[in-house]
N, C-alpha and C. Protein backbone atom coordinates (compact mmCIF):
# COMPACT_ATOMS: atom_id res chain seq x y z
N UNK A 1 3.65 -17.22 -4.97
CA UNK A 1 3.31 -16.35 -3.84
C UNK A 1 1.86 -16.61 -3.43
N UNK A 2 1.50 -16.83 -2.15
CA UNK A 2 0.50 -17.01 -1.47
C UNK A 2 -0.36 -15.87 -0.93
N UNK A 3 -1.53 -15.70 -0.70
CA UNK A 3 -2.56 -14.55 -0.38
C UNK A 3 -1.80 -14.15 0.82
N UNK A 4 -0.91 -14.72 1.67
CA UNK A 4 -0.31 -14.28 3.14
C UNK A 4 0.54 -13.42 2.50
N UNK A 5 1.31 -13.64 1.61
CA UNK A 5 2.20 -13.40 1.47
C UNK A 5 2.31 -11.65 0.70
N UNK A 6 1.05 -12.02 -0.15
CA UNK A 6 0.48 -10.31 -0.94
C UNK A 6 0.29 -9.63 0.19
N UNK A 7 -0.80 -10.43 1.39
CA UNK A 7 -1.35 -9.24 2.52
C UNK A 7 0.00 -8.87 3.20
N UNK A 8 0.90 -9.43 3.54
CA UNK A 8 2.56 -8.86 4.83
C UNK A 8 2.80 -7.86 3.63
N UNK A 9 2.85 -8.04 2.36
CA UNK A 9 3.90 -6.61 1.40
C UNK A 9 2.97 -5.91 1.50
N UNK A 10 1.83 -5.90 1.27
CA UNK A 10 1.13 -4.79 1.64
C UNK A 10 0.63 -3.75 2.41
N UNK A 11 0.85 -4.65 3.49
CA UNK A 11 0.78 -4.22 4.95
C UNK A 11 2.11 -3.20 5.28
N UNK A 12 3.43 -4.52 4.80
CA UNK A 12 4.40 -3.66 4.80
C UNK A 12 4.47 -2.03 4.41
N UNK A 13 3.94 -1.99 2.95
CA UNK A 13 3.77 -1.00 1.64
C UNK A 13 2.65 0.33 2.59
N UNK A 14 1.77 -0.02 3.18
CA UNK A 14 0.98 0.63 4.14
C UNK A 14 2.08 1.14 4.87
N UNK A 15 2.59 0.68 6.09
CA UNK A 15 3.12 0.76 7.13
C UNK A 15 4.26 1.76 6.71
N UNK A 16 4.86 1.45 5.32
CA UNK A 16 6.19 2.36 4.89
C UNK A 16 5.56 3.74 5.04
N UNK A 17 4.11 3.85 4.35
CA UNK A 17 3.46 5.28 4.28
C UNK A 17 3.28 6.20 5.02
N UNK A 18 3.02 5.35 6.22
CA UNK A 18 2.98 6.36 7.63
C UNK A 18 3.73 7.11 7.63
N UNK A 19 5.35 7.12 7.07
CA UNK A 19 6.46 8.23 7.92
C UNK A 19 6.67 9.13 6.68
N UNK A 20 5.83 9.30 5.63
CA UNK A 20 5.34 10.18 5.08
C UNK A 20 5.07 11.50 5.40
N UNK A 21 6.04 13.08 5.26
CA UNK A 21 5.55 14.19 5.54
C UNK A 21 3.80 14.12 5.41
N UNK A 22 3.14 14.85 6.26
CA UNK A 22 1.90 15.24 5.85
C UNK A 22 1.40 16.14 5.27
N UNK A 23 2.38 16.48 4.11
CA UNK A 23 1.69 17.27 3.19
C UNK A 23 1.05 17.17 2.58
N UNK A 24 0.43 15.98 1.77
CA UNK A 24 -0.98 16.36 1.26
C UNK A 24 -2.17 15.89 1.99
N UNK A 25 -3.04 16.36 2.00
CA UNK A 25 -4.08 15.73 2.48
C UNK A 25 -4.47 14.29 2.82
N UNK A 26 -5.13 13.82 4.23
CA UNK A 26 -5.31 12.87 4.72
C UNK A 26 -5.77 12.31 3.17
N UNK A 27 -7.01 12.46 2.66
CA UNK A 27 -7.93 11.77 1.69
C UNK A 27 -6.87 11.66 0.20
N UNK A 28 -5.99 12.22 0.18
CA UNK A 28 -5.10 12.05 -1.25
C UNK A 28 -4.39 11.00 -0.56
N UNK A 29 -3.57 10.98 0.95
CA UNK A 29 -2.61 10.23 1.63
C UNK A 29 -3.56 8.61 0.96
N UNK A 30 -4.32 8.74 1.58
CA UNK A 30 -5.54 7.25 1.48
C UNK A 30 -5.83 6.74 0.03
N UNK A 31 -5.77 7.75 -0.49
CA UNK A 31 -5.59 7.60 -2.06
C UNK A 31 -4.69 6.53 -2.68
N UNK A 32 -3.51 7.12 -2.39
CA UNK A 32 -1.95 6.81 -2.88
C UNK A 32 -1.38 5.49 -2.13
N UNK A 33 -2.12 5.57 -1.13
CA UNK A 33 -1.89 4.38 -0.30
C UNK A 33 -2.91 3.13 -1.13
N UNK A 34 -4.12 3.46 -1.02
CA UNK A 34 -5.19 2.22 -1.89
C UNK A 34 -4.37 1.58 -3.16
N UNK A 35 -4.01 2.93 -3.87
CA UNK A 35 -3.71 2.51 -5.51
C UNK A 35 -2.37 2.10 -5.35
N UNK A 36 -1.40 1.98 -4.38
CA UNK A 36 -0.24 1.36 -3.70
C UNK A 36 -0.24 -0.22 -3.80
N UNK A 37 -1.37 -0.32 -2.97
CA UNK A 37 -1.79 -1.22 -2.57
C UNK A 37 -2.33 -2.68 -3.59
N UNK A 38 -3.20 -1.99 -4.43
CA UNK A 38 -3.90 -2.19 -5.50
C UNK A 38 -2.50 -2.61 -6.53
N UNK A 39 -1.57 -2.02 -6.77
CA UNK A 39 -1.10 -2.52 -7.47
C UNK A 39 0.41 -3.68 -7.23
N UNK A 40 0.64 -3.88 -5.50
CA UNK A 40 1.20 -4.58 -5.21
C UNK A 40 0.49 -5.98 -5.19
N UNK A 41 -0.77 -5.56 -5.02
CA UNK A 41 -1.76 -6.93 -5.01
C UNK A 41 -1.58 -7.53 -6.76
N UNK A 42 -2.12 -7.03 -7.43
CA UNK A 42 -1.87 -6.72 -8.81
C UNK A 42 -0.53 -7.49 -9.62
N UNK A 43 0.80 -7.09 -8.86
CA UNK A 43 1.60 -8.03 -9.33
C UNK A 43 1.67 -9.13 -8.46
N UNK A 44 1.57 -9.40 -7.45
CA UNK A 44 1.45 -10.62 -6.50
C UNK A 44 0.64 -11.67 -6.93
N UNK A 45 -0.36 -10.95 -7.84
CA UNK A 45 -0.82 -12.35 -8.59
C UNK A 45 -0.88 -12.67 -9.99
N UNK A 46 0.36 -11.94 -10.44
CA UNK A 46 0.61 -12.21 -12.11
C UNK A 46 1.15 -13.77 -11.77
């Protein structure tokens, strides 16, 4: 797997988040999304 290829799932993995009730807070939302993120990157380059 290629760095393009980590950034589209991630992006994807972002993009899924949006249709997320907004129940918790913007700054937890951003949270959960980073450490989302963080760990799709994470296996993308085992």
């Amino acid at each position: 797997m290629n760095d393009q290829d980590a950034c589209d799932i991630v992006r994807g993995e972002l993009d899924g988040n949006t249709a997320m009730p907004r129940v918790l807070p913007p700054a937890q939302l951003d949270v959960l999304a980073r450490s989302s993120a963080e760990t799709l990157v994470a296996k993308a380059m085992q």
